[in-house]
Protein backbone atom coordinates (compact mmCIF):
# COMPACT_ATOMS: atom_id res chain seq x y z
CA UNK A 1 99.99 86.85 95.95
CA UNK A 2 97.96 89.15 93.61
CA UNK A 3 99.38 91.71 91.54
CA UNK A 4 95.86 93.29 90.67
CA UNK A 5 96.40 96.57 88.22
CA UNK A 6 92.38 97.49 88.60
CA UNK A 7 91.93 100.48 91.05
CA UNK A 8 90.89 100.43 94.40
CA UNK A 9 88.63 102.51 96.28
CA UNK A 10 91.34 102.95 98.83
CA UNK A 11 94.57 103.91 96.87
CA UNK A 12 94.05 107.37 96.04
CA UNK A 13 94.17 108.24 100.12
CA UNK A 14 97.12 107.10 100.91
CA UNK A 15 100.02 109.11 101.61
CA UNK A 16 102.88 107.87 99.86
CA UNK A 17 106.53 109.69 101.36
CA UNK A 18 108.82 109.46 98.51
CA UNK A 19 112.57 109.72 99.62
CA UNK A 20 115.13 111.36 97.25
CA UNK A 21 119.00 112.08 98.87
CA UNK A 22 121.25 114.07 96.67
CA UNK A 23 124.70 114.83 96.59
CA UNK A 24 126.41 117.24 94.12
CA UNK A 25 123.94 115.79 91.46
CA UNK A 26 122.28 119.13 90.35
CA UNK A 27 122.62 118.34 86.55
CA UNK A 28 120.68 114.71 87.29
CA UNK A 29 118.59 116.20 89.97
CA UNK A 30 115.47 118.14 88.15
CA UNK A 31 114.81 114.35 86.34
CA UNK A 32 114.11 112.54 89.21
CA UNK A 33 111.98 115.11 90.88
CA UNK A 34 110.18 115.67 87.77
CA UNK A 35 109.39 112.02 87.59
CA UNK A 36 108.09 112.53 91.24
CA UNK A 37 105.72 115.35 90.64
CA UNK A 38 104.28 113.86 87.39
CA UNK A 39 102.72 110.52 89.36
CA UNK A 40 99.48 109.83 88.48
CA UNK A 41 98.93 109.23 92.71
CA UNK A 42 98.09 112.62 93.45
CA UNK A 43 98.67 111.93 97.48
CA UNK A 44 102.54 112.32 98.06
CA UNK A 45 104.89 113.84 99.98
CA UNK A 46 108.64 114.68 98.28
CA UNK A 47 111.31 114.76 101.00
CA UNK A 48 114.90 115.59 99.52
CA UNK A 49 117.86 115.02 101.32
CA UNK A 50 121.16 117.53 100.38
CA UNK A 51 123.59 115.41 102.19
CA UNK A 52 125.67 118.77 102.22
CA UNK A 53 125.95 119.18 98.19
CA UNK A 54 128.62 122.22 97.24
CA UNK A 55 126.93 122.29 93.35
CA UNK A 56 124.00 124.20 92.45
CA UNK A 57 121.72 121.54 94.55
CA UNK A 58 120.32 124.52 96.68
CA UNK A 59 118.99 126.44 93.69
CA UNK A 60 117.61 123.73 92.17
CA UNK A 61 115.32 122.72 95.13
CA UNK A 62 114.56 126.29 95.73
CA UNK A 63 112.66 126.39 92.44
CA UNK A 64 110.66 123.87 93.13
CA UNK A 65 108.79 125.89 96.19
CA UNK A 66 106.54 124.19 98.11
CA UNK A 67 106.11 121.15 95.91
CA UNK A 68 108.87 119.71 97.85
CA UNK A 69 109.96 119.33 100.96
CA UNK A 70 114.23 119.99 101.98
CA UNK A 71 116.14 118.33 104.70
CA UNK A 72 120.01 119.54 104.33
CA UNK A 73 122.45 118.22 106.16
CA UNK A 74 126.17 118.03 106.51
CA UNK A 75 127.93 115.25 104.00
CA UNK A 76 127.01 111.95 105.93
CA UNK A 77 126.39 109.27 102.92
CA UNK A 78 123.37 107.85 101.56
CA UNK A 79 122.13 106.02 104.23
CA UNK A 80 122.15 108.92 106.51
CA UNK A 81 120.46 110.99 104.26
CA UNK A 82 117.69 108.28 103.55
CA UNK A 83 117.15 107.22 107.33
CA UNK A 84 116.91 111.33 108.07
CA UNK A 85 114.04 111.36 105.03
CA UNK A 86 112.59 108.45 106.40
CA UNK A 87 112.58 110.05 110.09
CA UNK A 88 110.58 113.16 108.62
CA UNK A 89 108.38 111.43 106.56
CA UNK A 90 104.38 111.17 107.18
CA UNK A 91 103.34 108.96 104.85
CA UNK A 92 101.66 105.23 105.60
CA UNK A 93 103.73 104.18 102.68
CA UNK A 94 107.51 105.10 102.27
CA UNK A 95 109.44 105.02 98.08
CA UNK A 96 112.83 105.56 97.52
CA UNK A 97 114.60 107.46 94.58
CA UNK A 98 118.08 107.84 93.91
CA UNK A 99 118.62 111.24 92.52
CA UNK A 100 120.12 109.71 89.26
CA UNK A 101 117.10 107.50 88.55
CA UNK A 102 113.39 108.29 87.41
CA UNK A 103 109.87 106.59 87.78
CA UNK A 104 107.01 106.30 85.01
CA UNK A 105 104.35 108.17 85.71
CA UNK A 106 102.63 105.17 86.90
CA UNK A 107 104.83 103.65 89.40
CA UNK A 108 103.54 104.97 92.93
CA UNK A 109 99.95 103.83 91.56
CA UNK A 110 100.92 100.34 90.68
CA UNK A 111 102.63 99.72 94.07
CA UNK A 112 99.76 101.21 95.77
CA UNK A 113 96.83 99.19 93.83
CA UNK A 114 99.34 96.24 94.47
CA UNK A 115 99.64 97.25 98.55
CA UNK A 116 95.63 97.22 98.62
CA UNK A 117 95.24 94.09 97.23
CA UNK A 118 97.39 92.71 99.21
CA UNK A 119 96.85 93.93 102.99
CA UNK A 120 99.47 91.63 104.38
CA UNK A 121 102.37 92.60 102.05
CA UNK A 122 104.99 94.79 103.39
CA UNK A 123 107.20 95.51 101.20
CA UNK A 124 107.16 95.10 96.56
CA UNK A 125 109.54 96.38 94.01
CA UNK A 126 108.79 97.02 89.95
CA UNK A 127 110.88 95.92 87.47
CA UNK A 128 113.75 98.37 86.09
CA UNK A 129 114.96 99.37 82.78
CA UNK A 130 118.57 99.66 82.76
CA UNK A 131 120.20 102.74 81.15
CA UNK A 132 123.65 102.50 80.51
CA UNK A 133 125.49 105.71 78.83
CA UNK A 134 122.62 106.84 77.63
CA UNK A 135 121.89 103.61 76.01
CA UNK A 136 119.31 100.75 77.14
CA UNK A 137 120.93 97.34 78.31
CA UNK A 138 119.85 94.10 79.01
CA UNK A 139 120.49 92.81 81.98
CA UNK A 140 121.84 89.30 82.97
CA UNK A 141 120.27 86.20 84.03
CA UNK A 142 121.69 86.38 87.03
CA UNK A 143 120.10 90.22 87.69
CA UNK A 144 116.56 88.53 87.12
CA UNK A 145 114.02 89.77 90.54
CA UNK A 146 112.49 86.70 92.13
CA UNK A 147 109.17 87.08 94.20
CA UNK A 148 108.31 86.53 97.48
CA UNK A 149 110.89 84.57 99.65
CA UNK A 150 114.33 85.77 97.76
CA UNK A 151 116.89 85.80 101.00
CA UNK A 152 118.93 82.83 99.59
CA UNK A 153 118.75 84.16 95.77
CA UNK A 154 119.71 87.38 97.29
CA UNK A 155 123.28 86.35 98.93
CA UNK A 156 125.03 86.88 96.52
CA UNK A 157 124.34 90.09 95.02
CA UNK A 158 121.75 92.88 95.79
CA UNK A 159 117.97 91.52 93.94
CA UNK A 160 116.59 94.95 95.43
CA UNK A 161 116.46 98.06 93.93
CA UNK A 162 116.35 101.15 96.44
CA UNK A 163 114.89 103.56 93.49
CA UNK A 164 112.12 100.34 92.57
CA UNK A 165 110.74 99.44 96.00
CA UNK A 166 108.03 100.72 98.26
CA UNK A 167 107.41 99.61 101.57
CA UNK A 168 105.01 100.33 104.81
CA UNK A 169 106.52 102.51 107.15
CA UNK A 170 106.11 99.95 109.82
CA UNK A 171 108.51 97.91 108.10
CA UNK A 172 111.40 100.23 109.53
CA UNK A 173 110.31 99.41 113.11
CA UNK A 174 110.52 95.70 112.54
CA UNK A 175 113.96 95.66 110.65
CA UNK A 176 115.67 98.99 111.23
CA UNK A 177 116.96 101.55 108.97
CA UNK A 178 119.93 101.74 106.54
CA UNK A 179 123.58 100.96 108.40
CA UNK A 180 125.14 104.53 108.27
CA UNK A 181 128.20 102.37 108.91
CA UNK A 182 128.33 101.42 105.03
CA UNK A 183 129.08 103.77 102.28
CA UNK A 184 128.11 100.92 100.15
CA UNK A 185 125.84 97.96 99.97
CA UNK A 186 123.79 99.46 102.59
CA UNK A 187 120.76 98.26 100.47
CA UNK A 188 121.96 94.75 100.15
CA UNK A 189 122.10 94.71 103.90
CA UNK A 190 118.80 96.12 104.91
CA UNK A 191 117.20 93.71 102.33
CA UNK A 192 118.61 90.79 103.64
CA UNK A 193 117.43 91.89 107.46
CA UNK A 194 114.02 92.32 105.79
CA UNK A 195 113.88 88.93 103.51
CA UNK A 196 115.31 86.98 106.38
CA UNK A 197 111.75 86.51 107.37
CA UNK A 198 109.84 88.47 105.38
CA UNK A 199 108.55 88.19 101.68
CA UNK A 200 109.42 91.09 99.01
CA UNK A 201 107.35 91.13 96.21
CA UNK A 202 107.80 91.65 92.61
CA UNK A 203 105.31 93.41 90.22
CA UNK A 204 105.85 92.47 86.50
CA UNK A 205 105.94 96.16 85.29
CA UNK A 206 108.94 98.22 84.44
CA UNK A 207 107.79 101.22 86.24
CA UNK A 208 111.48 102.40 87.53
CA UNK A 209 114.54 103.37 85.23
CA UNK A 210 117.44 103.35 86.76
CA UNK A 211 120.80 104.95 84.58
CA UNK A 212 124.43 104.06 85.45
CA UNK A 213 127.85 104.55 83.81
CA UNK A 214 128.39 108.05 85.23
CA UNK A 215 131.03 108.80 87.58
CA UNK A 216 129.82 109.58 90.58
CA UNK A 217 128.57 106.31 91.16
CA UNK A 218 129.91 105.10 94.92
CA UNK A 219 129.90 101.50 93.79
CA UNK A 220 132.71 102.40 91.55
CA UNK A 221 134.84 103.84 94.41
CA UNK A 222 134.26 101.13 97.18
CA UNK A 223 134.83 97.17 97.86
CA UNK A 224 131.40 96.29 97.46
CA UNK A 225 132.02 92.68 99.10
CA UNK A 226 133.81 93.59 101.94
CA UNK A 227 130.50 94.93 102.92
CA UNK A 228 128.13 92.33 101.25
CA UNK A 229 130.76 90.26 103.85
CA UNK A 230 130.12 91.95 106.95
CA UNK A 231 126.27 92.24 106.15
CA UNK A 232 126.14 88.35 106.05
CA UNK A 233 128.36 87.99 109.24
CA UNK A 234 126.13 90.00 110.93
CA UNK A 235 123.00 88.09 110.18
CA UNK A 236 124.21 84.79 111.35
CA UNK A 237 126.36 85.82 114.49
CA UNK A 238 122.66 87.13 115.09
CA UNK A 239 121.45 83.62 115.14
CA UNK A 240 118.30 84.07 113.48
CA UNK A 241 118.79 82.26 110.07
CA UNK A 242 116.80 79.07 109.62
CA UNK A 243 119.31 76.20 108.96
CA UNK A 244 118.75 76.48 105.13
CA UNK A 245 119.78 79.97 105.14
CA UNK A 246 122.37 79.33 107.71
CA UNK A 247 124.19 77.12 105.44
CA UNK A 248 123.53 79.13 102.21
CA UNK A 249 124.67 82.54 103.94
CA UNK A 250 128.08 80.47 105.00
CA UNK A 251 128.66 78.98 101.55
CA UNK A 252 128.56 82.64 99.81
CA UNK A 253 130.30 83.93 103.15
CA UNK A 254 133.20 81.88 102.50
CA UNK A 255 133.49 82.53 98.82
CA UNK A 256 133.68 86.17 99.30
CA UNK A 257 136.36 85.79 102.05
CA UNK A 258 138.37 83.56 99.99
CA UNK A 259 138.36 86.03 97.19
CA UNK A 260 138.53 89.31 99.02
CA UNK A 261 141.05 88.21 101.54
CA UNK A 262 143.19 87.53 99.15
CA UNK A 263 142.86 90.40 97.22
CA UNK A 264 143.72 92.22 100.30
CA UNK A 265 147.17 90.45 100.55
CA UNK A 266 147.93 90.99 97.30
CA UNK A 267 147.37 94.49 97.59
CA UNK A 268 149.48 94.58 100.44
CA UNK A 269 147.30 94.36 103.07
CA UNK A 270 147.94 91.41 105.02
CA UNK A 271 146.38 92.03 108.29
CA UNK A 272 142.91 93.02 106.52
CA UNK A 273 143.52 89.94 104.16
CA UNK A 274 143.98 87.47 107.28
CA UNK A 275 141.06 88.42 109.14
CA UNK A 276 138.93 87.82 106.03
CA UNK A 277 140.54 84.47 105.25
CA UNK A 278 139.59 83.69 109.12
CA UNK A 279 135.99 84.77 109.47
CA UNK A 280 134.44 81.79 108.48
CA UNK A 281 136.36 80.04 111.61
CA UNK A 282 136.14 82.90 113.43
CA UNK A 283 132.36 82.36 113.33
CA UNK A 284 132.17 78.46 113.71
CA UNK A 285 131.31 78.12 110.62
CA UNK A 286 132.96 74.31 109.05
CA UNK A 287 134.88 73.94 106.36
């Protein structure tokens, strides 16, 4: 697969629909956009999503005019707010940015040069650098992106960043959107759908940074493997797993059952904690 930097005829006419929901984020809010409007692709639409914010989120957008498109909606989560951008948007080409993250100024270009090189591709991601606190981080080993077929690698924690990737719209109408169901790991889900059968790329170029360690993060509030649980059950009560994938989604399956089921008990939560401990069974899956 090529990952060709040089430009192509083709990439500065296509419409790229970049995807930014919000919620009560006006203080991070102006960075991301900002990073948005200063791509070096001049073709894009910017769609932002106020999944019902109660900050200054309203004034903010309205200063930005017409250089930006608003969707608001009542508080739904994430993945409501990014399926309702995705729903509006025009572009061949769809990008997502969390409101808390922000892009170099060549990141829509590289993806773009990288789609036109590479007709067949459907989906790529850049590399990230990691903010934590206001201070850069390394990530670990275990973080590293693989390219191309990454479903297995991916099993056991999310390998794809929403605020890195950019995809063909048509992708949605093969895989689906984002489960409005979860309030986390939504991502991890739809990436598994997607590298079930289909390659995600990597380019080598740390074109997206993305900044944690503030509070409003919903990882920090949620049970991210109940979730990363019920994504995997779902793909192989759906039967469509090769054998190899089949047996590698049941060996992280069970882990995760083992740990969260008990966790649940301990917490006082038997019921929950039972079901988990049985949904390897419950599935047919052998010990």
């Amino acid at each position: 697969m090529e990952n060709k930097d040089t430009y192509h005829p083709l990439a500065g006419k296509a419409l790229v629909s970049v995807i930014v929901p919000t919620y009560n984020r006006a203080h991070l809010l102006p960075r991301a956009l900002d990073s948005v409007l200063d791509q070096t692709h001049a073709n894009l639409e910017l769609i932002v999503v106020d999944d019902g914010s109660t900050d200054d989120t309203p004034e903010i957008l309205a200063a930005y005019g017409d250089r930006i498109r608003v969707i608001c909606q009542a508080n739904s989560g994430v993945s409501a707010a990014r399926n309702a951008g995705i729903r509006a948007s025009r572009g061949e080409f769809v990008a997502l940015l969390d409101s808390d993250d922000t892009w170099t100024p060549d990141k829509i270009t590289c993806q773009i040069n990288f789609f036109k090189a590479n007709p067949k591709a459907l989906i790529c991601q850049t590399q990230e650098i990691w903010i934590r606190n206001g201070r850069r981080v390394n990530p670990m080993k275990k973080h590293e992106k693989p390219s191309g077929d990454i479903f297995i690698p991916s099993l056991g924690l999310c390998l794809v960043s929403p605020s890195a990737v950019m995809m063909r719209k048509s992708l949605f109408g093969i895989k689906g959107m984002f489960n409005e169901d979860f309030p986390v790991c939504e991502d991890y889900d739809l990436w598994l759908r997607v590298a079930r059968d289909t390659p995600v790329y990597l380019i080598d170029r740390f074109c997206t940074v993305k900044y944690g360690g503030h509070e409003d993060q919903l990882s920090a509030s949620h049970s991210q493997d109940k979730y990363r649980i019920e994504a995997i059950a779902a793909l192989i009560r759906d039967t469509g797993l090769t054998p190899e994938q089949t047996d590698a989604a049941a060996r992280v399956l069970k882990k995760k059952c083992r740990v969260y089921g008990k966790g649940c008990i301990k917490r006082g939560r038997a019921g929950e904690g039972e079901y988990y401990l049985g949904l390897a069974a419950a599935l047919g899956l052998v010990s």
